[in-house]
Every structure is written in structure tokens, then in C-alpha cells.
Protein backbone atom coordinates (compact mmCIF):
# COMPACT_ATOMS: atom_id res chain seq x y z
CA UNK A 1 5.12 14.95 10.71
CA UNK A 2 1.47 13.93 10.64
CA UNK A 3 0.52 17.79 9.56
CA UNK A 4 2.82 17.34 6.43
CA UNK A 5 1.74 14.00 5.86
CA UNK A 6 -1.98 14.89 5.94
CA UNK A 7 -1.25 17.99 4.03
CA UNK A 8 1.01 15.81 0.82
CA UNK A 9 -2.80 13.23 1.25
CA UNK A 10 -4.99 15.92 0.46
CA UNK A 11 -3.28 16.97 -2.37
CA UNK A 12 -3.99 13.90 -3.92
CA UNK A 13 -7.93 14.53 -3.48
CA UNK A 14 -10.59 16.65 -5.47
CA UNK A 15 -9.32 17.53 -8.71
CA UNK A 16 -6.66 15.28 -9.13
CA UNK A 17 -8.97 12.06 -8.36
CA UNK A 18 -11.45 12.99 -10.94
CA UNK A 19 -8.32 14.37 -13.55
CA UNK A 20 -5.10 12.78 -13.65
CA UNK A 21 -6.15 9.85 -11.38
CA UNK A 22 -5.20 6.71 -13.79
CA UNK A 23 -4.94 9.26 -16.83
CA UNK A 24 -1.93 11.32 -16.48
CA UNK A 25 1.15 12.34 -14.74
CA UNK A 26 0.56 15.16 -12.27
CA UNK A 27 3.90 16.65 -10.37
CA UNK A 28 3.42 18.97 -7.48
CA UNK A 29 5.88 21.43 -6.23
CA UNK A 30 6.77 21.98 -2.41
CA UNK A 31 3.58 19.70 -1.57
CA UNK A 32 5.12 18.89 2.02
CA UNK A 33 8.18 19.09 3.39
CA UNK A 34 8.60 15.38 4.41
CA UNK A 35 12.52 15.96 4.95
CA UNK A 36 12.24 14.37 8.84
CA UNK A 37 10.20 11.65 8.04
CA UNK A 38 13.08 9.08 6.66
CA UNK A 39 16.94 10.42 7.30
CA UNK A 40 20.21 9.15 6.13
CA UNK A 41 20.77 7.87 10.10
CA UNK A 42 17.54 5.93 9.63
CA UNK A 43 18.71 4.23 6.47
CA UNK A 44 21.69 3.50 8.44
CA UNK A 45 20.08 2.35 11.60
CA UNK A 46 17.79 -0.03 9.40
CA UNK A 47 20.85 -1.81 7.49
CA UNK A 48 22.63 -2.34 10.39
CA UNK A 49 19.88 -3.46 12.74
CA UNK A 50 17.86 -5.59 9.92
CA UNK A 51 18.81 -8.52 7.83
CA UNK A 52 17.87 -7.11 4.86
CA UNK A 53 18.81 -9.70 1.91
CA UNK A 54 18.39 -9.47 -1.95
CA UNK A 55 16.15 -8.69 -3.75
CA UNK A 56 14.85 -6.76 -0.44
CA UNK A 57 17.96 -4.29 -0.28
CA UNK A 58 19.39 -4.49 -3.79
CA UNK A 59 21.92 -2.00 -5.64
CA UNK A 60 21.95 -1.52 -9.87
CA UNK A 61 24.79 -0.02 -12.03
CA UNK A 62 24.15 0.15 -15.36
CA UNK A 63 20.91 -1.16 -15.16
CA UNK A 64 22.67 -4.61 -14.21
CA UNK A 65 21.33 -5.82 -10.43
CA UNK A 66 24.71 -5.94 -8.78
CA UNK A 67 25.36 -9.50 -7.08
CA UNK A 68 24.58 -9.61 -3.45
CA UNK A 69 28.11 -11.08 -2.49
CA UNK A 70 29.75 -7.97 -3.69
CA UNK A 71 28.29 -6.02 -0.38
CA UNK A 72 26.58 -8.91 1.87
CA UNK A 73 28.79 -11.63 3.99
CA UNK A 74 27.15 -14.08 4.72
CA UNK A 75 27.34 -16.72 7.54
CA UNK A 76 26.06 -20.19 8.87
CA UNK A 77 24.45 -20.26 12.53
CA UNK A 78 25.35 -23.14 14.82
CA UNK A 79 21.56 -24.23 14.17
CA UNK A 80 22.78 -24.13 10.40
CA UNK A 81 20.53 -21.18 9.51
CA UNK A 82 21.76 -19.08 6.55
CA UNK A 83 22.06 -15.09 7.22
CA UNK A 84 23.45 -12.25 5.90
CA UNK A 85 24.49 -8.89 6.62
CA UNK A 86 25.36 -5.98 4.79
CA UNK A 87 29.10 -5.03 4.87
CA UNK A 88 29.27 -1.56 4.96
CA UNK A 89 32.95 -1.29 2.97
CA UNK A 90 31.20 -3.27 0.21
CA UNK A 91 28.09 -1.30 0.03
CA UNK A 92 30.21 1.70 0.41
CA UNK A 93 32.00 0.86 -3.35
CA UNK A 94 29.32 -0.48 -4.93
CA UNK A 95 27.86 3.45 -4.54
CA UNK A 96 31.08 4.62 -5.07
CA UNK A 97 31.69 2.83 -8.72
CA UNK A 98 27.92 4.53 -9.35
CA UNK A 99 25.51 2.62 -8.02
CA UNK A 100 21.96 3.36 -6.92
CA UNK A 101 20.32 1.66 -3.65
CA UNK A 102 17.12 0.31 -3.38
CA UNK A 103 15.71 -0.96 -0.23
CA UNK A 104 11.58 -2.22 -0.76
CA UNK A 105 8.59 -2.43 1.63
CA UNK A 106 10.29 0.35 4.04
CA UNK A 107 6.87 0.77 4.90
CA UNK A 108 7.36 -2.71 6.81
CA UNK A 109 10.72 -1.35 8.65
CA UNK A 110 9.95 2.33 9.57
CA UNK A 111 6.75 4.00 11.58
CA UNK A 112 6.94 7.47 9.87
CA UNK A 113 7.25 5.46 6.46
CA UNK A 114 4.21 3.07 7.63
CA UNK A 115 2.10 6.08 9.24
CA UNK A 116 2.48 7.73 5.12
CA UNK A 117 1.11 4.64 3.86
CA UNK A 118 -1.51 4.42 5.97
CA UNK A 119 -2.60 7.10 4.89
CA UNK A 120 -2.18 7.06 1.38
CA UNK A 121 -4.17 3.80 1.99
CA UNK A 122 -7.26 5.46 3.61
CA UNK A 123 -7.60 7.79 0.99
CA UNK A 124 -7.00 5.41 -1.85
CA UNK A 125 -8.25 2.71 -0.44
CA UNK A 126 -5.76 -0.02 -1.92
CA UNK A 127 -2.90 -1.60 -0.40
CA UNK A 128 0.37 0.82 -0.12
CA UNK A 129 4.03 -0.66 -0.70
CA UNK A 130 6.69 2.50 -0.10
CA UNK A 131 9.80 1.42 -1.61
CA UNK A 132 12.91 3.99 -0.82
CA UNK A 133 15.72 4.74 -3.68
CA UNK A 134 18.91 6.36 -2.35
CA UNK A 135 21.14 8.03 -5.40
CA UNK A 136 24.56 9.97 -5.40
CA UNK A 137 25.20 9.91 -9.02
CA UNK A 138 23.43 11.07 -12.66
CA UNK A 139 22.63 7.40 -13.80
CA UNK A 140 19.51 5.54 -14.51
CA UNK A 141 19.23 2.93 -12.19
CA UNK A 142 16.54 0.76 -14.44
CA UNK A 143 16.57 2.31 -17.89
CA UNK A 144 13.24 3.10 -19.51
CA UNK A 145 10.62 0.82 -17.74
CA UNK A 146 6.65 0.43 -16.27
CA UNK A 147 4.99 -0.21 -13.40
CA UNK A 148 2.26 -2.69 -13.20
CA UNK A 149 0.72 -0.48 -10.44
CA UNK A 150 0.39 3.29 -9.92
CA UNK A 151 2.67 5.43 -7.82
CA UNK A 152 3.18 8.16 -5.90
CA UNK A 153 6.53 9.66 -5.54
CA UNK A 154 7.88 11.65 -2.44
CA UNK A 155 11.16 13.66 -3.04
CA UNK A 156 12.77 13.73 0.58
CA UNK A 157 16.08 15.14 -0.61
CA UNK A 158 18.09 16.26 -3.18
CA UNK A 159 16.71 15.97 -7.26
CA UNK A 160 15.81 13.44 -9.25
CA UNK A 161 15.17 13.93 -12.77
CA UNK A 162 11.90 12.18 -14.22
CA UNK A 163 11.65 11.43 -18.05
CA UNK A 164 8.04 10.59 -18.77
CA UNK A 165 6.91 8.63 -21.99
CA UNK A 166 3.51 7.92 -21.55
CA UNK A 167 1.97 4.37 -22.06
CA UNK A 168 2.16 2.06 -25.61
CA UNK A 169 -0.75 -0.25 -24.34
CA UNK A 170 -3.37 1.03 -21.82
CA UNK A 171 -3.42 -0.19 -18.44
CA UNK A 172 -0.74 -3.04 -18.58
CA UNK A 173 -0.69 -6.15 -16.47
CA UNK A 174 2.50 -7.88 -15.16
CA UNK A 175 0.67 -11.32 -16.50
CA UNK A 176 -1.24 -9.95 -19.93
CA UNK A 177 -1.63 -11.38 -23.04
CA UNK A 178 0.56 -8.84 -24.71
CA UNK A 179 3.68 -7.00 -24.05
CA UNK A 180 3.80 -3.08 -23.85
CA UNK A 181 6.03 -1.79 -26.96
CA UNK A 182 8.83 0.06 -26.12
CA UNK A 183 8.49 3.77 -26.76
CA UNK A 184 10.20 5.74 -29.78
CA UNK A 185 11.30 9.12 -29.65
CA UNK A 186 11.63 11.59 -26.65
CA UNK A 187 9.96 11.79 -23.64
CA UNK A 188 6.38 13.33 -23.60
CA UNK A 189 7.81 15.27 -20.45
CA UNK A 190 10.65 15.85 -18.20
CA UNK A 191 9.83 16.15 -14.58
CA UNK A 192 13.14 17.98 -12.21
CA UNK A 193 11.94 16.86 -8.07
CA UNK A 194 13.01 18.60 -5.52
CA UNK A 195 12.85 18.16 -1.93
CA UNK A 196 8.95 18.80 -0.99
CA UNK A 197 7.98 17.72 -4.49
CA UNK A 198 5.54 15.27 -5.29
CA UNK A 199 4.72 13.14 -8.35
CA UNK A 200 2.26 10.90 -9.20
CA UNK A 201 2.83 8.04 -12.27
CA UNK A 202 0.00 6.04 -13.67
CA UNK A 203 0.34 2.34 -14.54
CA UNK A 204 1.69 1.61 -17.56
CA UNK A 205 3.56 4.64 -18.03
CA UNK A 206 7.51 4.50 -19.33
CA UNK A 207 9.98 6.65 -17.21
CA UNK A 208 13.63 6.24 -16.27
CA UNK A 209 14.91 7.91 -13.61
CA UNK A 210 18.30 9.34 -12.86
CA UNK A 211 19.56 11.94 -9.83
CA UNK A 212 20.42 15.02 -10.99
CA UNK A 213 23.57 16.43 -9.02
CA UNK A 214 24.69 14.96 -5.45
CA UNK A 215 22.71 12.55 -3.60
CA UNK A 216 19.22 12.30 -3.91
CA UNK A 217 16.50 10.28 -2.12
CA UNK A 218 13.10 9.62 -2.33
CA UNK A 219 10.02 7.28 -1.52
CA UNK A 220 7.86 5.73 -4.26
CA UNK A 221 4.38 4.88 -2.81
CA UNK A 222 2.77 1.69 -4.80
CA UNK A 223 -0.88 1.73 -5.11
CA UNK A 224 -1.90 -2.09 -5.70
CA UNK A 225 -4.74 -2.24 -8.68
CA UNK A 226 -8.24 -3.91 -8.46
CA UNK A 227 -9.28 -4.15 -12.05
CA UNK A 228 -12.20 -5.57 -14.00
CA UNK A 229 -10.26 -8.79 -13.81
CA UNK A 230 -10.49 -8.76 -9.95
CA UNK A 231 -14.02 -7.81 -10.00
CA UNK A 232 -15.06 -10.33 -11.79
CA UNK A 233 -13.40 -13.34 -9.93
CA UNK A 234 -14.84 -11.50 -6.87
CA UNK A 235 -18.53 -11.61 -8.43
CA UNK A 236 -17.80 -15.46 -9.96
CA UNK A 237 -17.71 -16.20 -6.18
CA UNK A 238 -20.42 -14.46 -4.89
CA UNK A 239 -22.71 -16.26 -7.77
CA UNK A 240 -21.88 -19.65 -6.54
CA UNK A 241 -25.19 -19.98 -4.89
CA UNK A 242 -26.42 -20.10 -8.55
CA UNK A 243 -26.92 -24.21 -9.79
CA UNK A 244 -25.67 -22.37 -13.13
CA UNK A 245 -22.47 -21.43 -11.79
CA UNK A 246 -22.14 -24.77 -10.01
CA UNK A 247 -23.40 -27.11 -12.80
CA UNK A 248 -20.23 -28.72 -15.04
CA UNK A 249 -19.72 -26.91 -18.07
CA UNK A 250 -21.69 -29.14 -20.88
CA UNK A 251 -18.36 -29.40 -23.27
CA UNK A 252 -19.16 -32.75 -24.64
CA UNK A 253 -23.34 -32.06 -25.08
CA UNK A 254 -24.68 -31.45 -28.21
CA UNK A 255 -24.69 -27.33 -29.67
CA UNK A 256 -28.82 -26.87 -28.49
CA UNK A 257 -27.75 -27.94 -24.90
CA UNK A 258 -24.49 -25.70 -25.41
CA UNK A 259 -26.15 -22.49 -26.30
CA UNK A 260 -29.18 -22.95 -23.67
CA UNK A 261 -26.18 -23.52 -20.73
CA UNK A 262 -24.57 -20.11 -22.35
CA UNK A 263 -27.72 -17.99 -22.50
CA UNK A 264 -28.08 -18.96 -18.74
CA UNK A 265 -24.97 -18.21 -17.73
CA UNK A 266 -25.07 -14.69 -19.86
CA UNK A 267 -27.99 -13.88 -18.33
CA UNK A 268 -27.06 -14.50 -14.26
CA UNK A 269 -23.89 -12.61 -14.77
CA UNK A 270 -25.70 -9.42 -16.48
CA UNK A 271 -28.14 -9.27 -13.98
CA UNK A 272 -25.42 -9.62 -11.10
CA UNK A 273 -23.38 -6.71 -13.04
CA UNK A 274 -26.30 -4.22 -11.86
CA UNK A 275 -25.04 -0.46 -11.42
CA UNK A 276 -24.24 -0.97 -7.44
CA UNK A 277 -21.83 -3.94 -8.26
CA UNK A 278 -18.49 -1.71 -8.05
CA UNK A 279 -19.70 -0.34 -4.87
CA UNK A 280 -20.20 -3.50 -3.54
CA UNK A 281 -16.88 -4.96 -4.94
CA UNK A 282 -15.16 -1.79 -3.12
CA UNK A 283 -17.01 -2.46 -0.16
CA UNK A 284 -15.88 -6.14 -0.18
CA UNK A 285 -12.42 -5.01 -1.01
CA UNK A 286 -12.35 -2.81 2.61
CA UNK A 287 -13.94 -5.55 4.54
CA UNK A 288 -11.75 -8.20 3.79
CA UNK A 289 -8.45 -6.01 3.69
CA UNK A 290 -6.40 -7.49 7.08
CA UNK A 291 -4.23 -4.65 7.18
CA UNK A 292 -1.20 -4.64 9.57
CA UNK A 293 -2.11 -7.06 11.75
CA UNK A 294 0.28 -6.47 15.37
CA UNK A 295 0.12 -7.86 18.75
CA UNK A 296 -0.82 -6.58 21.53
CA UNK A 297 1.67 -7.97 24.35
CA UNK A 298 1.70 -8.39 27.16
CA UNK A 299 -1.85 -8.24 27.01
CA UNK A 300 -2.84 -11.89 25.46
CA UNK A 301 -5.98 -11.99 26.92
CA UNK A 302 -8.86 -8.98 28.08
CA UNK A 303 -7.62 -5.86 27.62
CA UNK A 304 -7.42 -4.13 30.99
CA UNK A 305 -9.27 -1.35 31.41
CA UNK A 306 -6.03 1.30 31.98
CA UNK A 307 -6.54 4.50 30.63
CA UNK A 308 -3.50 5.46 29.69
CA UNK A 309 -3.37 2.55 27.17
CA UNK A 310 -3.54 3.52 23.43
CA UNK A 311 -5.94 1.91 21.24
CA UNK A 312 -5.56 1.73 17.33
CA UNK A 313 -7.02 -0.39 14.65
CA UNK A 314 -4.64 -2.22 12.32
CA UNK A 315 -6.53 -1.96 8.99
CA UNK A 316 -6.89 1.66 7.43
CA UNK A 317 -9.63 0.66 5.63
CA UNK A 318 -11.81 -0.59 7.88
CA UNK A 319 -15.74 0.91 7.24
CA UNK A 320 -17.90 2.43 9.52
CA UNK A 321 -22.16 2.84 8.62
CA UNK A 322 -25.28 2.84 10.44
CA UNK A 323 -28.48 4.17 12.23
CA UNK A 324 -29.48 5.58 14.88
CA UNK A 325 -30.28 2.04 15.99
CA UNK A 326 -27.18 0.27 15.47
CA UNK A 327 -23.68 1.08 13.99
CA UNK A 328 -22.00 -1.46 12.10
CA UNK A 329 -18.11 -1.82 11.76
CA UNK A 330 -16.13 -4.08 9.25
CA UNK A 331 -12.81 -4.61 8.98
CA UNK A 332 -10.18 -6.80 9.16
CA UNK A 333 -12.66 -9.29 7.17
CA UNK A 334 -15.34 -9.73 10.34
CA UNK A 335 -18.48 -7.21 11.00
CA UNK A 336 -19.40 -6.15 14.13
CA UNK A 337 -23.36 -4.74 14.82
CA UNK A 338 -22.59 -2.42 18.09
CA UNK A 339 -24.95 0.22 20.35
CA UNK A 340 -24.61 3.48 18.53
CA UNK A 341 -23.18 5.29 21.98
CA UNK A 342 -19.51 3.33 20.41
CA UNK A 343 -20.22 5.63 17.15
CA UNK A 344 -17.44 8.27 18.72
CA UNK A 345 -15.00 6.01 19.38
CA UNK A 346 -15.28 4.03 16.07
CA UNK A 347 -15.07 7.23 14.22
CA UNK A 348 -11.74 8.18 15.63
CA UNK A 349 -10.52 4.50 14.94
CA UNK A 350 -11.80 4.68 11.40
CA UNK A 351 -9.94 8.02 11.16
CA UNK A 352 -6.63 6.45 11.55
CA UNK A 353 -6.12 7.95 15.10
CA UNK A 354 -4.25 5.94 18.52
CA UNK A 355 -5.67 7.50 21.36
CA UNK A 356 -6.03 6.40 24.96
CA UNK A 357 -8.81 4.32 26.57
CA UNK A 358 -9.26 7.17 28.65
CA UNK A 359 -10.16 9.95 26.08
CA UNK A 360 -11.85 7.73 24.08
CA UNK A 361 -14.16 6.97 26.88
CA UNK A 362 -14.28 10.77 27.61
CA UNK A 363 -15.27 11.52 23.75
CA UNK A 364 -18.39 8.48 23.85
CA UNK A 365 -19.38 8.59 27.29
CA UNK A 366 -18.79 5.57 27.67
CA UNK A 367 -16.76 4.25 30.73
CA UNK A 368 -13.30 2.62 30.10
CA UNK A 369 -14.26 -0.63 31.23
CA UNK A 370 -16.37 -0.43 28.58
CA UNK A 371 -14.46 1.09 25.58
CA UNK A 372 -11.58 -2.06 27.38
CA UNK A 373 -14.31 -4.26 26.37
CA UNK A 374 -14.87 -3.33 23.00
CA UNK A 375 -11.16 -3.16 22.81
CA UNK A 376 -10.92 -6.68 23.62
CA UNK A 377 -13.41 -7.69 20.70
CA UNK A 378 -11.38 -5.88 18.26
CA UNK A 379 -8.39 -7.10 19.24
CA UNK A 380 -9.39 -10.66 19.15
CA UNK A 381 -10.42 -10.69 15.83
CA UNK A 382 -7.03 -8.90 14.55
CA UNK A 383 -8.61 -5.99 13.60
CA UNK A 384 -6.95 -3.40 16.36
CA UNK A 385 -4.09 -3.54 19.10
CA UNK A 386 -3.29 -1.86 22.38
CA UNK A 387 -0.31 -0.33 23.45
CA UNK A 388 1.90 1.86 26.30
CA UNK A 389 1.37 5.59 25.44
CA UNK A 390 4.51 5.89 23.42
């Protein structure tokens, strides 16, 4: 599954970054065959295993949200805790009567599902949310809507039909100062997925979805925006050195003392807007990203220096740069400043790969007590976890 999954990422690359990417719609046929990576007994397995409440798990008919206690009973512990669990007769004719299921963050349930957004992360270097939608029947789950974020869809079975209308105000935010319009006329196009089909949506733009014949189900892949908004709050905080920045506003001083505090302020915040300060805001971005932080039990304290056990890091943005006189890691919002023999195993755990203390030793050089070392450091600070070879 990792070939197809690398294989749908680099699709997404080249062209399509500097075309389509936050422009246009971009469909591609028989991208990957991701059939394997999330079945119908793993969407079982998860709603029996999980308490998966509303909104989490939800179902829609008629573009209505169907209430929970139509397919959930609920019950009270003896510790008075609330739970619920899905009742499969109840889910069963909710889907029957024509209803589409929705189950969000699978990414959080599922390693295939994670392992895609991981990636997808890497490459895009934004935080991934992979929601799954599970269909049987021709109706449109949500009517004509937007997304507030980008997204890439992955057809896993059956068809879905895509109606595309293209955006009525450019680049919308869920909190704006204006609603998008809702769009007149037909759609600009109509999009048929198929298993091994991939689509990509831009924020902003209208679509409604609907399966076409039989059951259908697929993964959309949120991509998390960092707009002009974000960047500057970012550089707001990395001026705060500045008395400027830190002085009170003067809103009751006369209009000379006004426009002298404005002219100040104008001209700290051009200078800090130089033409490195996305690259620094992406950088920031990376470094600060805490990824999927996991434990590493039973090992709570030095990580032993066994082999066979895997090391990965937890963030799939961390950074790697350097010299030939030092290499410097950040990730997980620290920054380490290591010998550059620990370049080879970095790479790899910048790469996105779990391999064993052993190779990874083999690969640097380095002896396993001392890759167990660095281990321990990254591990410490959140930013990487061991565990048995799986």
C-alpha cells in the first residue's frame, strides 16, 4: 500500500502545484488503486470497536443530519459516565430509507488512513484531516456547499458523481466578513469517480455530491489553510521585541501624536514583510507543527539500545538543514544542533520512514547505543517514538 500511496502523492506534485494548486479543480483517472487501504470490514471493525458519537459518525438524508438516537443507544456507567454505541439495526435503516454515512478524522482511527495523510502532509506541508463518506444510494448528502479548506478526494470504491460550480467569492473563510453567494445556473463541470480516481477541490469551490449506482465510498483529504491572515498574527508576534509594537495604542492623543505612532508602526511592519518572510513563516509553520504525538511504552525512560526496535518520528513535517559542521533538526516545536555523522539517520526520519535501530545504525555508522541515544532525545521532547517491529 505504501507504493500506491506514494504513487496517488506524486501526482499531486510538478505541474499540478504550480497549475491547479488553489486555482482549479483537477480530477485524475486510475491515479492509484487504493482499494485495500480502507475496506467495508474495517468500517465495521471501527464502529463496533470505537465509541464513535455525533457529530464524529453522523448520517444525512435529505440534506437533514439525522438524529443520533435514531441509530446510537446510549447508556449510563456505574461511575455515571455517558456512552454510546452504534446499534447496528438502526444504522442499518437509516441507510436503508437513503441515507449517506459520514465518519470524520478516520485518519485518527485507521494506520493505512493515517500513513495517506502523512503523506499528503509531507508534501503539502499543512495539517491533513481524512474524513470517509460511505453511499449506497443517488442522493446528495449536503446539497450544493464549500469548504473552508482544500481537498483531496480518493475514490476507494464504487462512483460518485461530482458537480463542480466554481467559487462566488475568492478564497472564503469559515469566519469572513462576507458570505459566499450561492451559485446560479449549472455546474461549470461534472466530475464521474471511479475506483482509482482522484480529485482535487480548491477552497471555496461549490459542489454537491451524490453516488452514482450501488454503494460507493471514498476518502476526502482536508488540507488546513495558512493564509495572509495567519501570517500576519505570526509576524505581529515575532515584532514584539519592537517598543512600537509594545507601546499602548495613543487613541486618546492628539492627531500629530496619532499619525507619528502610525508612520512607525507602517514602517516596522514593511520592513519585517521583506521577500524571505513567507519562507520564514513556512519554516515556523514546520517547526512548531507537533504532529501525532504517541508513546512509546513500555519504554518511559532511555530507550534501550535493541536493534530490532523501530524508530519513527511523529511529525511529518519536521525539517532537516545543515553543514558539514553541524546538522540541525526541528520539529515537533524544539531544534536540535547534532554531529553531522546522525545526517543518515535524520534523513530517513525526515523521509517518513520506521526502521530499526539496527539498520539505522548500519546506514550512519553509528553504533546503536548511539542512534538509542539520539532516540531517547527525540523521544523526550515528543518529537519521535519507538516501537516492537510490527
Amino acid at each position: 500500500m505504501t507504493t500506491a500511496i506514494n504513487a496517488a502523492v506524486r501526482s499531486l506534485g510538478g505541474d499540478f502545484l504550480a497549475g491547479a494548486f488553489g486555482r482549479s479543480y483537477q480530477h485524475w483517472s486510475q491515479a492509484a488503486d487504493l482499494s485495500g487501504l480502507f475496506t467495508w470490514d474495517d468500517m465495521n471493525d471501527l464502529v463496533a470497536r470505537h465509541c464513535l458519537d455525533a457529530p464524529r459518525l453522523r448520517l444525512f438524508n435529505d440534506g437533514e443530519q439525522v438524529p443520533p438516537y435514531e441509530y446510537l443507544h446510549t447508556s449510563v456507567t456505574k461511575r455515571s459516565e455517558v456512552r454510546h454505541r452504534v446499534e447496528p439495526s438502526g444504522l442499518h435503516r437509516q441507510i436503508s430509507a437513503g441515507a449517506p454515512l459520514v465518519l470524520d478524522a478516520v485518519d485518527k482511527l485507521h494506520p493505512g488512513v493515517q500513513a495517506l495523510a502523512e503523506a499528503l502532509e509531507r508534501h503539502f506541508r499543512t495539517d491533513v484531516q481524512a474524513n470517509l463518506y460511505a453511499s449506497w444510494h443517488p442522493t446528495e448528502a449536503f446539497g450544493i456547499h464549500w469548504d473552508d479548506h482544500d481537498t483531496v478526494v480518493f475514490q476507494l470504491e464504487g462512483a460518485k458523481r461530482w458537480n463542480l460550480y466554481g467559487t462566488t467569492r475568492t478564497d472564503p473563510l469559515r469566519l469572513d466578513v462576507e458570505a459566499p453567494a450561492k451559485p446560479e445556473g449549472p455546474p461549470l463541470a461534472e466530475v464521474i469517480l471511479q475506483a482509482g480516481d482522484m480529485l482535487y477541490v480548491p477552497r471555496g469551490w461549490w459542489h454537491a455530491v451524490a453516488a452514482t449506482q450501488g454503494r460507493s465510498l471514498h476518502l476526502t483529504c482536508g488540507l488546513t489553510p495558512a493564509t495572509g491572515h495567519h501570517l500576519l498574527v505570526w509576524l505581529a508576534g515575532q515584532l514584539l521585541h519592537s517598543p512600537t509594537l509594545r507601546a499602548n495604542v495613543p487613541t486618546v492623543a492628539g492627531p500629530a501624536e496619532r499619525t507619528a505612532y502610525a508612520e512607525q508602526l507602517r514602517k516596522e511592519v514593511s520592513e519585517a514583510l521583506h521577500p524571505h518572510v513567507v519562507s520564514e513563516f513556512a519554516a515556523s509553520l514546520d517547526a512548531r507543527d507537533p504532529g501525532r504525538p504517541a508513546p512509546s511504552l513500555p519504554y518511559i525512560g532511555d530507550v534501550p539500545a535493541h536493534p530490532g526496535l523501530v524508530l519513527a518520528l511523529t511529525t511529518a513535517r519536521a525539517a532537516l538543514e545543515g553543514s558539514d559542521e553541524a546538522v540541525v533538526l526541528r520539529a515537533a516545536g524544539h531544534e536540535w544542533e547534532l554531529h553531522p555523522s546522525v545526517r543518515p539517520v535524520l534523513e530517513a526520519l525526515v523521509s517518513g520512514a520506521r526502521l530499526p535501530l539496527g539498520e539505522l545504525a548500519e546506514r550512519s555508522g553509528l553504533t546503536v547505543e548511539q542512534v538509542a541515544a539520539l532516540a531517547t532525545e527525540l523521544v523526550s521532547k515528543d518529537a519521535a517514538a519507538v516501537s516492537q517491529p510490527r
